[in-house]
C-alpha atoms as a PDB file:
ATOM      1  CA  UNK A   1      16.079 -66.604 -42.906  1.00  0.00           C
ATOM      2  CA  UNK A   2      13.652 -63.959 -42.477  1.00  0.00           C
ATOM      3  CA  UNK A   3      14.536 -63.298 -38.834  1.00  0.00           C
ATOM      4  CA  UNK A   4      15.746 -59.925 -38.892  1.00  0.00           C
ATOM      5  CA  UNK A   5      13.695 -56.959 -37.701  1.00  0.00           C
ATOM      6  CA  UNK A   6      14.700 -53.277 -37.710  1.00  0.00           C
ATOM      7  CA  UNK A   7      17.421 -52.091 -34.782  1.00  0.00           C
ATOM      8  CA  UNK A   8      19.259 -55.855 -35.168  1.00  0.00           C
ATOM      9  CA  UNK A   9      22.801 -56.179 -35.172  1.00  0.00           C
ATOM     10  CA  UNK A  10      24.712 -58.313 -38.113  1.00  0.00           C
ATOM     11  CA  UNK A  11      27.563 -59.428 -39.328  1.00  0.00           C
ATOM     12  CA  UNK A  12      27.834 -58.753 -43.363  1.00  0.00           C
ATOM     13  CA  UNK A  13      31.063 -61.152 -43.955  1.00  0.00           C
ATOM     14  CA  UNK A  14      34.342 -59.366 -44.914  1.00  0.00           C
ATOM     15  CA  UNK A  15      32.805 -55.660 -44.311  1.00  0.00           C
ATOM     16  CA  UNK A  16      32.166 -56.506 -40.672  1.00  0.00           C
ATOM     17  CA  UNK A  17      29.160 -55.355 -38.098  1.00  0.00           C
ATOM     18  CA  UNK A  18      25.846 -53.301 -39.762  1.00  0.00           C
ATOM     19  CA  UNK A  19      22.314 -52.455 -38.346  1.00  0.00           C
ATOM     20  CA  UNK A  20      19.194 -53.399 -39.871  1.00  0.00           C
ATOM     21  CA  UNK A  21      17.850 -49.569 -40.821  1.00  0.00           C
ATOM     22  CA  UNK A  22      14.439 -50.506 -42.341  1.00  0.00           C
ATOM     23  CA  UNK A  23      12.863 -53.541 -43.928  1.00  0.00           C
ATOM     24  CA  UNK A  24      10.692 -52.748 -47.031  1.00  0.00           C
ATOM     25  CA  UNK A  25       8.848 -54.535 -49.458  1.00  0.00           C
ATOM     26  CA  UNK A  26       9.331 -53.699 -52.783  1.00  0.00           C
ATOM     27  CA  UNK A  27       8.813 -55.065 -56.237  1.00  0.00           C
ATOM     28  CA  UNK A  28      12.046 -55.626 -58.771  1.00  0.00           C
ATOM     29  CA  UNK A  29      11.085 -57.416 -62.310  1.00  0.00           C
ATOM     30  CA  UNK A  30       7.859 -58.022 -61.185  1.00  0.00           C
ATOM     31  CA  UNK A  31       8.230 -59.875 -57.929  1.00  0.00           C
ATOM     32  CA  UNK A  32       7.841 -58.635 -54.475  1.00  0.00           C
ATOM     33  CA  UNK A  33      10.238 -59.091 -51.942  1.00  0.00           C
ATOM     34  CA  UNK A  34      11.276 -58.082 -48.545  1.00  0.00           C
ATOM     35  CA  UNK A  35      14.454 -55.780 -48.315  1.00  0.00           C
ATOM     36  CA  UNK A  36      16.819 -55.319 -45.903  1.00  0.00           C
ATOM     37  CA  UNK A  37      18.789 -51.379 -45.627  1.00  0.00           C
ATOM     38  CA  UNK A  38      21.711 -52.246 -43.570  1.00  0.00           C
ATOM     39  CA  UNK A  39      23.831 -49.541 -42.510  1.00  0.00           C
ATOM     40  CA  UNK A  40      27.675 -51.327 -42.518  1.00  0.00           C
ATOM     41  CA  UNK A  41      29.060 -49.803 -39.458  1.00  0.00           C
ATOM     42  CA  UNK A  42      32.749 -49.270 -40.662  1.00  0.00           C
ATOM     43  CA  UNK A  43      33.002 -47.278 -43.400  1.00  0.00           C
ATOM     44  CA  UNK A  44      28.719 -45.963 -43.204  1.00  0.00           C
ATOM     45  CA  UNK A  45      27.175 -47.825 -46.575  1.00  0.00           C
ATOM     46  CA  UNK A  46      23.688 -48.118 -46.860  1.00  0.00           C
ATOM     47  CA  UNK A  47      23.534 -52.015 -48.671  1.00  0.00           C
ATOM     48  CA  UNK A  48      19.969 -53.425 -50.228  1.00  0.00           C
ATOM     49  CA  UNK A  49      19.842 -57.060 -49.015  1.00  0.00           C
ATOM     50  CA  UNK A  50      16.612 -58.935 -50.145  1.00  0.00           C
ATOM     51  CA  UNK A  51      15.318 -61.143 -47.766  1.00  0.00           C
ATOM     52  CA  UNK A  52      15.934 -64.377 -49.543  1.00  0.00           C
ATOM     53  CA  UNK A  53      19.508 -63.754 -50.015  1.00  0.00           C
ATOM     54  CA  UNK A  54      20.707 -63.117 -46.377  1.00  0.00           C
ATOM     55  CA  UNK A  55      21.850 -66.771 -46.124  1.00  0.00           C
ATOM     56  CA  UNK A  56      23.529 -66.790 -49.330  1.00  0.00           C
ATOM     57  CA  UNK A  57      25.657 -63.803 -48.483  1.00  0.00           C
ATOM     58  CA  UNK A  58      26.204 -65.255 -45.231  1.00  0.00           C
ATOM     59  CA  UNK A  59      24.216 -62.370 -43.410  1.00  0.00           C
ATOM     60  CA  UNK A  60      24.090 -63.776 -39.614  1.00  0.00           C
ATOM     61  CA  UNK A  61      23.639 -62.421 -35.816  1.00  0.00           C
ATOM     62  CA  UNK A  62      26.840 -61.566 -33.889  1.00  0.00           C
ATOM     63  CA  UNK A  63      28.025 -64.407 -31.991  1.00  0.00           C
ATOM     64  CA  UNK A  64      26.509 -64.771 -28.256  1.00  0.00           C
ATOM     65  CA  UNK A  65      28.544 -64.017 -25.317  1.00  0.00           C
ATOM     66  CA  UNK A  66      29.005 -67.694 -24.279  1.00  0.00           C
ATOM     67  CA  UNK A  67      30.739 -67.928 -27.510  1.00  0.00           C
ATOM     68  CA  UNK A  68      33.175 -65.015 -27.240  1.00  0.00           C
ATOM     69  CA  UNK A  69      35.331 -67.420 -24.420  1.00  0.00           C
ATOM     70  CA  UNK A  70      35.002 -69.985 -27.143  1.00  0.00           C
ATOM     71  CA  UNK A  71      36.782 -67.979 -29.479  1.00  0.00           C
ATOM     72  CA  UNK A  72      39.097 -66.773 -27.211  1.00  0.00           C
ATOM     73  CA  UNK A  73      40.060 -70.772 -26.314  1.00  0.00           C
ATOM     74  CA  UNK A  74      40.383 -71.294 -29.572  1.00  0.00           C
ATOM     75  CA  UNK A  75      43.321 -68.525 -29.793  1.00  0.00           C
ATOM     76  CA  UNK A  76      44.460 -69.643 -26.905  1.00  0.00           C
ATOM     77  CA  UNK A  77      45.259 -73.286 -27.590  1.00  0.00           C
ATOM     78  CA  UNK A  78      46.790 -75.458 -30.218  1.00  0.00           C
ATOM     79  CA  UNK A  79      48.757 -75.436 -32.735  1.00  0.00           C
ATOM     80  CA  UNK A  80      48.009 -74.312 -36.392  1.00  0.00           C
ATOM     81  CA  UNK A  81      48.844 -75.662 -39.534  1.00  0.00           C
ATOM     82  CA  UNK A  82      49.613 -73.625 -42.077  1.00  0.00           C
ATOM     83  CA  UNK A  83      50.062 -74.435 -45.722  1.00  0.00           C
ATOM     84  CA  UNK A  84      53.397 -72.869 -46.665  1.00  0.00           C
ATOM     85  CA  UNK A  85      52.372 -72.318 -50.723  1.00  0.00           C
ATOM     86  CA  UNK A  86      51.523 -68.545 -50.938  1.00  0.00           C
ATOM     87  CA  UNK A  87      48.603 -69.086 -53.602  1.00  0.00           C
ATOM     88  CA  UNK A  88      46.776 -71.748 -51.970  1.00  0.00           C
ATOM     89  CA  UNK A  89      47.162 -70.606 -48.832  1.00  0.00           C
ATOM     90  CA  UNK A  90      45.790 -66.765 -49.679  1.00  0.00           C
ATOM     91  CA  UNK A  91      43.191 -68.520 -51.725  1.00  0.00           C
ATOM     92  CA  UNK A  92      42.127 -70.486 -48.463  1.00  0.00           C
ATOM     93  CA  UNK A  93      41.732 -67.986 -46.805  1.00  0.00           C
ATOM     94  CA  UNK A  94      39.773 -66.175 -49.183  1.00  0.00           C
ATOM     95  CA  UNK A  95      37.246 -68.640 -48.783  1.00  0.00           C
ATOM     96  CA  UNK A  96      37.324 -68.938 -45.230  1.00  0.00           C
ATOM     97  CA  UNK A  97      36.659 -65.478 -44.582  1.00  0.00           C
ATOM     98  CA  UNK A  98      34.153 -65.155 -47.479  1.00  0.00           C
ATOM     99  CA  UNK A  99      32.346 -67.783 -45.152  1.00  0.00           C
ATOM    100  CA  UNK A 100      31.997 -64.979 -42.000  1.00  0.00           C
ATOM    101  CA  UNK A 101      32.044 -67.240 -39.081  1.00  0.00           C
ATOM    102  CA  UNK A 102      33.881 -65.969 -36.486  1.00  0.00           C
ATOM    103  CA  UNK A 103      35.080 -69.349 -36.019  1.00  0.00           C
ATOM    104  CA  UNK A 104      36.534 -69.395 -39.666  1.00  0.00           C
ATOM    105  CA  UNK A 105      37.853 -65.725 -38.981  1.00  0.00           C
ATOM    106  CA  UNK A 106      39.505 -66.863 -36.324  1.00  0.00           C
ATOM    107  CA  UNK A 107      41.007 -69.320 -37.869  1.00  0.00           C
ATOM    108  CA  UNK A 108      42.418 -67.085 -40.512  1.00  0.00           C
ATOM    109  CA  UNK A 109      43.909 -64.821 -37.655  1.00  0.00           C
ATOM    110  CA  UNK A 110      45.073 -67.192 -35.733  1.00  0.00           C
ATOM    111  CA  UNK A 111      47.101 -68.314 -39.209  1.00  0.00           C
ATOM    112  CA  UNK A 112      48.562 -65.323 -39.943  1.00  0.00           C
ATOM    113  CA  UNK A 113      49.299 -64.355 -36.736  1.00  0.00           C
ATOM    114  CA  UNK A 114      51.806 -67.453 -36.218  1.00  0.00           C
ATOM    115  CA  UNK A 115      53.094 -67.447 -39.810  1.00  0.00           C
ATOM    116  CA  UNK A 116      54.108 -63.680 -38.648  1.00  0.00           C
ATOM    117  CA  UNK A 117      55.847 -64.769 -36.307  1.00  0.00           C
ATOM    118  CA  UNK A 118      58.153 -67.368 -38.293  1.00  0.00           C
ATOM    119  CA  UNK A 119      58.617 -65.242 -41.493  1.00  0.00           C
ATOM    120  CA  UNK A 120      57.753 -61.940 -43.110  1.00  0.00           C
ATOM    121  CA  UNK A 121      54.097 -61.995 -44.288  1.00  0.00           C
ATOM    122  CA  UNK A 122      53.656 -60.607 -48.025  1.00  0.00           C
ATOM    123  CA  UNK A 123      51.864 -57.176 -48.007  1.00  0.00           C
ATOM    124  CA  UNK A 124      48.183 -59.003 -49.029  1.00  0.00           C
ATOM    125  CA  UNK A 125      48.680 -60.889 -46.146  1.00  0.00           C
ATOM    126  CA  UNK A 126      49.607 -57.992 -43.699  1.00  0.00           C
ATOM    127  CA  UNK A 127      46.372 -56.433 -45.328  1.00  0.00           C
ATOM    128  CA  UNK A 128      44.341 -59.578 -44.923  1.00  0.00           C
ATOM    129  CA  UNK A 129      45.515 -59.945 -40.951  1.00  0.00           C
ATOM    130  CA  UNK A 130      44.722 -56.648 -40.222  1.00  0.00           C
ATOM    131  CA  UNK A 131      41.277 -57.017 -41.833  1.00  0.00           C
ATOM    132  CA  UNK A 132      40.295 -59.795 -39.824  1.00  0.00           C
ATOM    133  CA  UNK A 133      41.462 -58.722 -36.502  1.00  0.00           C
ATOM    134  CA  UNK A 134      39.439 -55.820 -37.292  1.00  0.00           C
ATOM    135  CA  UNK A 135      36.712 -57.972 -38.035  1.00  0.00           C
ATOM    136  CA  UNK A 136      36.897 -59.957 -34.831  1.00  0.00           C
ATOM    137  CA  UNK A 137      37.680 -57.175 -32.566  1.00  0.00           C
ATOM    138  CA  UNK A 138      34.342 -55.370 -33.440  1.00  0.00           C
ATOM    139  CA  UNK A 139      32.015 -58.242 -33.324  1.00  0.00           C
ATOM    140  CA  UNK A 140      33.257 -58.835 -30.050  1.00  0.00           C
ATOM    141  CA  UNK A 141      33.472 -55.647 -28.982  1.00  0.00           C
ATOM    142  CA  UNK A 142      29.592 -55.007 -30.077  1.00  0.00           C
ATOM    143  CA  UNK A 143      28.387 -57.992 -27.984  1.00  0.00           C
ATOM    144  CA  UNK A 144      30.809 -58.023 -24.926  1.00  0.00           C
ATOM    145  CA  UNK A 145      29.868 -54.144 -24.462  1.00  0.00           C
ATOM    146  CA  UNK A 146      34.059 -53.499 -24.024  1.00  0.00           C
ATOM    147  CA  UNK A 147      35.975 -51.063 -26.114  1.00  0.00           C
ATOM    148  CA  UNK A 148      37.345 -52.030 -29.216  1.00  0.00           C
ATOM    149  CA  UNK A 149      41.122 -51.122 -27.875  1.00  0.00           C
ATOM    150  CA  UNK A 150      40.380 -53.696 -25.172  1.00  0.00           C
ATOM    151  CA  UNK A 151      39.558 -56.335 -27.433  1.00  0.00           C
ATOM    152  CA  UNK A 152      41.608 -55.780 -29.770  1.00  0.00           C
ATOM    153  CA  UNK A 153      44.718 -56.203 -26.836  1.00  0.00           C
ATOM    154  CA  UNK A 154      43.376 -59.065 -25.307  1.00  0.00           C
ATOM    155  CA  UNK A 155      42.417 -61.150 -28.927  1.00  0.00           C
ATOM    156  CA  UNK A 156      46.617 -60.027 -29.701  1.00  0.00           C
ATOM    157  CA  UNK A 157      47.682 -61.770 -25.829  1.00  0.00           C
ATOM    158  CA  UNK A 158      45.985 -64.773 -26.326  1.00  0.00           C
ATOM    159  CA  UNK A 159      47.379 -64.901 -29.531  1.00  0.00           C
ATOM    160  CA  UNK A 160      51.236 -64.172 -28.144  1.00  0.00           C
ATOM    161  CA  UNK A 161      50.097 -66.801 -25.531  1.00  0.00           C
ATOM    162  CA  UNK A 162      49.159 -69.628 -28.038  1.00  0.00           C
ATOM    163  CA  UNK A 163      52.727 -68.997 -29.737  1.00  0.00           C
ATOM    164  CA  UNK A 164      55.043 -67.671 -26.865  1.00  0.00           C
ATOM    165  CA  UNK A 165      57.505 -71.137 -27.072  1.00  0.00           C
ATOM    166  CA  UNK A 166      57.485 -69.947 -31.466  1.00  0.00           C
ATOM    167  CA  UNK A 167      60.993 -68.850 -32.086  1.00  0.00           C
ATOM    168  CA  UNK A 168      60.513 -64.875 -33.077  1.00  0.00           C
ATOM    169  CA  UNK A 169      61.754 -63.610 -36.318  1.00  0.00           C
ATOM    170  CA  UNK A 170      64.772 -61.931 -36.059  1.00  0.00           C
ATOM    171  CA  UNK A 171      63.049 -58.762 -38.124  1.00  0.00           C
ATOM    172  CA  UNK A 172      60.114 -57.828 -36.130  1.00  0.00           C
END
């Protein structure tokens, strides 16, 4: 996946929205290879990517536009189901946001967000939501050209929407 040029938008999974700095080639152990310099937008680290390993990290383009009200839908609608064993479900969703689709992020919201709302989510977890919304809040953000405050109120409505017949806990 060689598609990147300098000035492009990604999405680095689990560290969120970058910009392709510069593109060099340079030569490690005796083999040349095309380099990435993204600049991680969040927290401003300059990350080496070779070339060859963008798909491997899971190095993509921000979701289009069209698929922002896909995401949104998704929120929106249906019910979740949620494995109730702390370890396998932490470890699930590990590995779905390791993955950095937004649909798989998503997900992973969308999880926590209703298990939230039936009992007291441990303090990874609270971590772990928080990450993701802000995850999903910038990408859409970036390519909807709204604030991040914005998004970040609507992605919590739809959510509220999705579970407004879920009996609140009492401790919220």
């Amino acid at each position: 996946m060689d598609s990147f040029k300098v000035g492009d938008s990604i999405i680095y999974p689990n560290q969120g929205l970058g910009i392709i700095e510069d593109i060099q080639n340079e030569e490690y152990f005796g083999e040349k290879s095309r380099v990435y310099h993204l600049r991680i937008l969040s927290n401003n680290t300059l990350v080496l990517v070779p070339s060859t390993g963008t798909e491997e990290i899971g190095i993509r383009k921000p979701i289009s536009v069209r698929s922002v009200k896909k995401i949104f839908d998704f929120m929106r609608n249906g019910d979740v189901d949620v494995t109730m064993n702390w370890k396998g479900r932490y470890k699930e969703h590990l590995n779905l946001l390791r993955s950095g689709t937004m649909p798989d992020m998503a997900l992973v919201l969308k999880s926590l967000f209703y298990l939230n709302l039936i009992k007291p989510l441990s303090f990874r977890e609270k971590k772990m939501m928080e990450k993701v919304k802000e995850l999903i809040v910038a990408e859409i953000s970036e390519v909807s050209s709204t604030s991040n405050s914005a998004i970040e109120q609507k992605v919590m409505e739809t959510l509220s929407l999705c579970f407004k017949d879920i009996d609140s806990r009492l401790d919220s």
